[in-house]
C-alpha atoms as a PDB file:
ATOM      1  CA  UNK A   1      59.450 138.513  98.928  1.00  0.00           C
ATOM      2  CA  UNK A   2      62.127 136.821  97.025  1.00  0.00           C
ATOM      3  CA  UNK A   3      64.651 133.732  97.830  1.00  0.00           C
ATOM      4  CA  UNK A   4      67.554 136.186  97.555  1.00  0.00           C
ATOM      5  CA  UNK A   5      67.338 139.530  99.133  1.00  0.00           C
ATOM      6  CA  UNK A   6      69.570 141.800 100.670  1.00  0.00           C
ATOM      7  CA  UNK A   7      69.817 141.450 104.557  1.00  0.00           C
ATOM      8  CA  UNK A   8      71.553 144.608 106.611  1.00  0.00           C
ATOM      9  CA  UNK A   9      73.626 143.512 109.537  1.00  0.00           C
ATOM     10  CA  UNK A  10      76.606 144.711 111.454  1.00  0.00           C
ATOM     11  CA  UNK A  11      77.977 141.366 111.712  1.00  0.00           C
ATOM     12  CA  UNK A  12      81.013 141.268 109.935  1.00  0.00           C
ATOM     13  CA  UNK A  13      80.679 138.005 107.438  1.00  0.00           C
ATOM     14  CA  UNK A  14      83.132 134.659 108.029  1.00  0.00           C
ATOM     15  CA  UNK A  15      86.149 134.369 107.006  1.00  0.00           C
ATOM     16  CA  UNK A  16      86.364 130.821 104.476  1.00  0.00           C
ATOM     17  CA  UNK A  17      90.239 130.310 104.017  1.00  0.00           C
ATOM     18  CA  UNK A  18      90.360 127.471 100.780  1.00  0.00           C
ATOM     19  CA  UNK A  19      93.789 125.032 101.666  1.00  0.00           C
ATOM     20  CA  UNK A  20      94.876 121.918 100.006  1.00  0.00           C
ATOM     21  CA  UNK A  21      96.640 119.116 101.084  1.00  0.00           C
ATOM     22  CA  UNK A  22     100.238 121.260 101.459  1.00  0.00           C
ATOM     23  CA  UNK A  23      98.818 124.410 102.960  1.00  0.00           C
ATOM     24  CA  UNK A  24      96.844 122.270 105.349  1.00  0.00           C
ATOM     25  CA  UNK A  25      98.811 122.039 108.400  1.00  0.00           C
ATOM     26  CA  UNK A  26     100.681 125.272 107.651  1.00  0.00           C
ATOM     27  CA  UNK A  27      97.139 126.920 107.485  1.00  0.00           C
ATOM     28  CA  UNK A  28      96.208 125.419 110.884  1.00  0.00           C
ATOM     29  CA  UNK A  29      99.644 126.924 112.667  1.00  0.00           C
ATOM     30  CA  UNK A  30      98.345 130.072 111.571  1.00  0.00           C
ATOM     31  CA  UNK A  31      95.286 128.976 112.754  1.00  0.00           C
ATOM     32  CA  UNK A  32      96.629 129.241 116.443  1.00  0.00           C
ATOM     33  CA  UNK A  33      97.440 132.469 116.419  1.00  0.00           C
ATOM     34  CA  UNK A  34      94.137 133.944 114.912  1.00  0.00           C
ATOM     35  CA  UNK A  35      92.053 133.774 112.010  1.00  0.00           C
ATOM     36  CA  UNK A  36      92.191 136.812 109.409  1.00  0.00           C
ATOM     37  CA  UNK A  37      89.053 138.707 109.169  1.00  0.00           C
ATOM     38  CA  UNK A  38      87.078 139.153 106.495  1.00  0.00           C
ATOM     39  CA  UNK A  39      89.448 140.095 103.209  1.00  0.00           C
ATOM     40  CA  UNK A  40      92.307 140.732 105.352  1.00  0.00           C
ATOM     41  CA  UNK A  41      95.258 138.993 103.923  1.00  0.00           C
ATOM     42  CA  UNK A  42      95.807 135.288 105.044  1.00  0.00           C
ATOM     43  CA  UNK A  43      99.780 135.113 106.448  1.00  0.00           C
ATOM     44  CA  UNK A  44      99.502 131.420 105.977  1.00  0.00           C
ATOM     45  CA  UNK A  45     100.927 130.840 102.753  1.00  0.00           C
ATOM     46  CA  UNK A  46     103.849 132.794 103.992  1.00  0.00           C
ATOM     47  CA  UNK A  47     104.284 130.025 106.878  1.00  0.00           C
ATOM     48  CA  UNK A  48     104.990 127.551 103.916  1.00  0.00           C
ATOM     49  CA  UNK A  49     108.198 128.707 103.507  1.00  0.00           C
ATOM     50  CA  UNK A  50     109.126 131.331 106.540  1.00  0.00           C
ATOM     51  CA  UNK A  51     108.148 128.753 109.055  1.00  0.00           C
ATOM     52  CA  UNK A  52     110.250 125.641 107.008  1.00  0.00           C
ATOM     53  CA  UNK A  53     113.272 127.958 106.924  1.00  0.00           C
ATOM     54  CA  UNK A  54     113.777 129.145 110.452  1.00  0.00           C
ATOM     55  CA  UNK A  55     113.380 125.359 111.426  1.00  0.00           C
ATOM     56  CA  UNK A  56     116.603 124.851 109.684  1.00  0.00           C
ATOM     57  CA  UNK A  57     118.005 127.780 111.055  1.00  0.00           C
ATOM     58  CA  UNK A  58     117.232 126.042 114.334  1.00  0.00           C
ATOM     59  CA  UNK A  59     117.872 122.590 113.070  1.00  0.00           C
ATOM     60  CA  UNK A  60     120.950 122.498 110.691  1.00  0.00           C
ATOM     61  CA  UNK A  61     121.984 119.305 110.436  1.00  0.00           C
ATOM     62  CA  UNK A  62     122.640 117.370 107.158  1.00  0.00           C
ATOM     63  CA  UNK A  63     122.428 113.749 109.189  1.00  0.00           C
ATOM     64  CA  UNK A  64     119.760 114.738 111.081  1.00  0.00           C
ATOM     65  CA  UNK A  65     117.585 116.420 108.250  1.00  0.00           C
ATOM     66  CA  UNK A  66     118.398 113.300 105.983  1.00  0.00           C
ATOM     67  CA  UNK A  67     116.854 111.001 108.844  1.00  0.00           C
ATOM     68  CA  UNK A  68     113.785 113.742 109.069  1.00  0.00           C
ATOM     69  CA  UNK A  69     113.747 113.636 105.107  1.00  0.00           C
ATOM     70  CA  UNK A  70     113.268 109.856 104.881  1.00  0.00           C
ATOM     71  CA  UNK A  71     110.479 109.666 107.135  1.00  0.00           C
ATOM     72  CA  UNK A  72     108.598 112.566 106.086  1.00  0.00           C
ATOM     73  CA  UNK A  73     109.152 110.832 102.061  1.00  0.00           C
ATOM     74  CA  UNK A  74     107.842 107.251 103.624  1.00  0.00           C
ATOM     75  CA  UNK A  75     104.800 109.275 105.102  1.00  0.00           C
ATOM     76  CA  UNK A  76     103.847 111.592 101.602  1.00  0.00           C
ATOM     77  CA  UNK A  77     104.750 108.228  99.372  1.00  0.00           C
ATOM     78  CA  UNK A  78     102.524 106.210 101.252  1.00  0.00           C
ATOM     79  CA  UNK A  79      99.794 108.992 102.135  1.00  0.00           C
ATOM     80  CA  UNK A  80      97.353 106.793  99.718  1.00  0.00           C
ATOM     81  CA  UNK A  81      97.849 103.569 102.237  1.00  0.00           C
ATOM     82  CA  UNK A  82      97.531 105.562 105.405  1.00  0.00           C
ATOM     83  CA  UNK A  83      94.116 108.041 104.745  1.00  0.00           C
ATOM     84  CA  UNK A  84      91.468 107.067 105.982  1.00  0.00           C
ATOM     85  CA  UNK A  85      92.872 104.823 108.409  1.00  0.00           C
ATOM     86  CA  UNK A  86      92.727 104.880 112.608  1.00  0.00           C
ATOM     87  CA  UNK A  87      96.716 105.791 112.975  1.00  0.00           C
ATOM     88  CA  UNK A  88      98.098 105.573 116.837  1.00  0.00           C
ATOM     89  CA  UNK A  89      98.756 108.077 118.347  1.00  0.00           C
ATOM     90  CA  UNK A  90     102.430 108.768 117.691  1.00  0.00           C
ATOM     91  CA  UNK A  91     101.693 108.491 114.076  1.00  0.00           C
ATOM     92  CA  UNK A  92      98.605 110.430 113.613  1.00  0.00           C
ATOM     93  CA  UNK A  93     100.141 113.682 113.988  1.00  0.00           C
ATOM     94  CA  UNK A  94     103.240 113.221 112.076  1.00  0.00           C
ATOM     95  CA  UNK A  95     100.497 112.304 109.486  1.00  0.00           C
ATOM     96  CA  UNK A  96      98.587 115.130 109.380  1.00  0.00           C
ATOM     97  CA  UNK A  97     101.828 116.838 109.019  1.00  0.00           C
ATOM     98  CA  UNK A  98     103.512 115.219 106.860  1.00  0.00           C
ATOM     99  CA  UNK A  99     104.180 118.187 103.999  1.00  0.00           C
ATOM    100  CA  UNK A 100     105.334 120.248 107.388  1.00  0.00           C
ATOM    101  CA  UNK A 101     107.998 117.585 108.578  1.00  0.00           C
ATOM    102  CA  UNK A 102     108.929 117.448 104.202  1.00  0.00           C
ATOM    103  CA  UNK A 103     109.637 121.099 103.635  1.00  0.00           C
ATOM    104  CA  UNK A 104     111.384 121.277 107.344  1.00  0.00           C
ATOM    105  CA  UNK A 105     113.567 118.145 106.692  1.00  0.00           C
ATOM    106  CA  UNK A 106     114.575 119.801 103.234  1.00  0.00           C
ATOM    107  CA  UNK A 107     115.465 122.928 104.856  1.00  0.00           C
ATOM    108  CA  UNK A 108     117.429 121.531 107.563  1.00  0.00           C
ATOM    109  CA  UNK A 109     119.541 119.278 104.975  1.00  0.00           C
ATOM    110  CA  UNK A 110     120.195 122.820 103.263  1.00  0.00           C
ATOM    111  CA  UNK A 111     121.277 124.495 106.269  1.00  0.00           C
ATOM    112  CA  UNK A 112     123.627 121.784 107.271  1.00  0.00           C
ATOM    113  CA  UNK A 113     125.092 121.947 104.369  1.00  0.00           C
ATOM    114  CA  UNK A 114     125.516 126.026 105.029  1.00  0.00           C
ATOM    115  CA  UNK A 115     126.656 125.424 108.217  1.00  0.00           C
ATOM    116  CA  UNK A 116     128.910 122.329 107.745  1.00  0.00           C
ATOM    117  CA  UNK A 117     127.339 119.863 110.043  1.00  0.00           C
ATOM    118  CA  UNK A 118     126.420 116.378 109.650  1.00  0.00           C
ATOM    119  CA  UNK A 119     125.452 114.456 113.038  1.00  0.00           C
ATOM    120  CA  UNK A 120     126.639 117.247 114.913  1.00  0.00           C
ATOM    121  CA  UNK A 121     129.931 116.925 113.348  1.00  0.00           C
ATOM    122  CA  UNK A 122     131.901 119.330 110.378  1.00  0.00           C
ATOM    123  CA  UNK A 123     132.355 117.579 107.332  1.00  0.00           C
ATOM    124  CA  UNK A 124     136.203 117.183 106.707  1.00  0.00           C
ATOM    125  CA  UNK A 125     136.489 118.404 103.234  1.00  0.00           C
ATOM    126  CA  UNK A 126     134.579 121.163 103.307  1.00  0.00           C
ATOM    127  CA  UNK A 127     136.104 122.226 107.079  1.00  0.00           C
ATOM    128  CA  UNK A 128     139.049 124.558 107.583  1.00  0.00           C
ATOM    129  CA  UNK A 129     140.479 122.478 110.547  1.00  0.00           C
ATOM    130  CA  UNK A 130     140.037 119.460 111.446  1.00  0.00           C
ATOM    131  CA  UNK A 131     137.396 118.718 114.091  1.00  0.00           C
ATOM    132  CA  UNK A 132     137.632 115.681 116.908  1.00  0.00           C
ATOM    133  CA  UNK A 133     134.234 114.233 117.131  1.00  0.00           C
ATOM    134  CA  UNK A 134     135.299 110.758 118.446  1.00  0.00           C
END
């Protein structure tokens, strides 16, 4: 017999989903839901962007988005000072994250800007009447 030979099963083989450092987290939200069989196609990659956009559907706030923005930046900027690292436990998750919280804070700022908003508030200029938020 040979090293390689063919081996007849009705086990169906495992599934090996390749991610990199921005599909990551998306990949393991998809992840909860189920894992895609064996070349089935992985909805995943769609989460990048259909998951980021309905957040700031939810969430559209330019104020808000810009404070979600700046920490998500601080956490991808610095991702070189923080691997590796024991992170508490308020930190570690927003970590692992971190390209999740980026691509929601960028969506958010966008639909703010759709919708007008900033800190809960419509943006004079751009508002046909003015709004009391004193």
């Amino acid at each position: 017999p040979s090293v390689l030979s063919v081996m007849h099963t009705h086990d169906t083989p495992p599934t090996y989903i390749k991610v990199n450092k921005l599909t990551a987290s998306f990949q393991g939200l998809n992840d909860a839901y189920g894992v895609p069989r064996y070349q089935e196609l992985n909805p995943g990659i769609f989460y990048v962007v259909t998951y980021s956009f309905l957040f700031g559907v939810m969430f559209g706030d330019i104020g808000h988005g810009t404070i979600m923005l700046l920490g998500a930046l601080f956490l991808v900027v610095f991702e070189k000072r923080f691997e590796g690292k024991k992170l508490n436990d308020l930190v570690s998750p927003a970590f692992s994250g971190r390209y999740v919280l980026l691509l929601m804070s960028i969506f958010s700022v966008y639909c703010g800007a759709v919708y007008n908003e900033c800190f809960g508030c419509a943006l004079i200029p751009f508002s046909y009447y003015e709004v009391d938020c004193g």
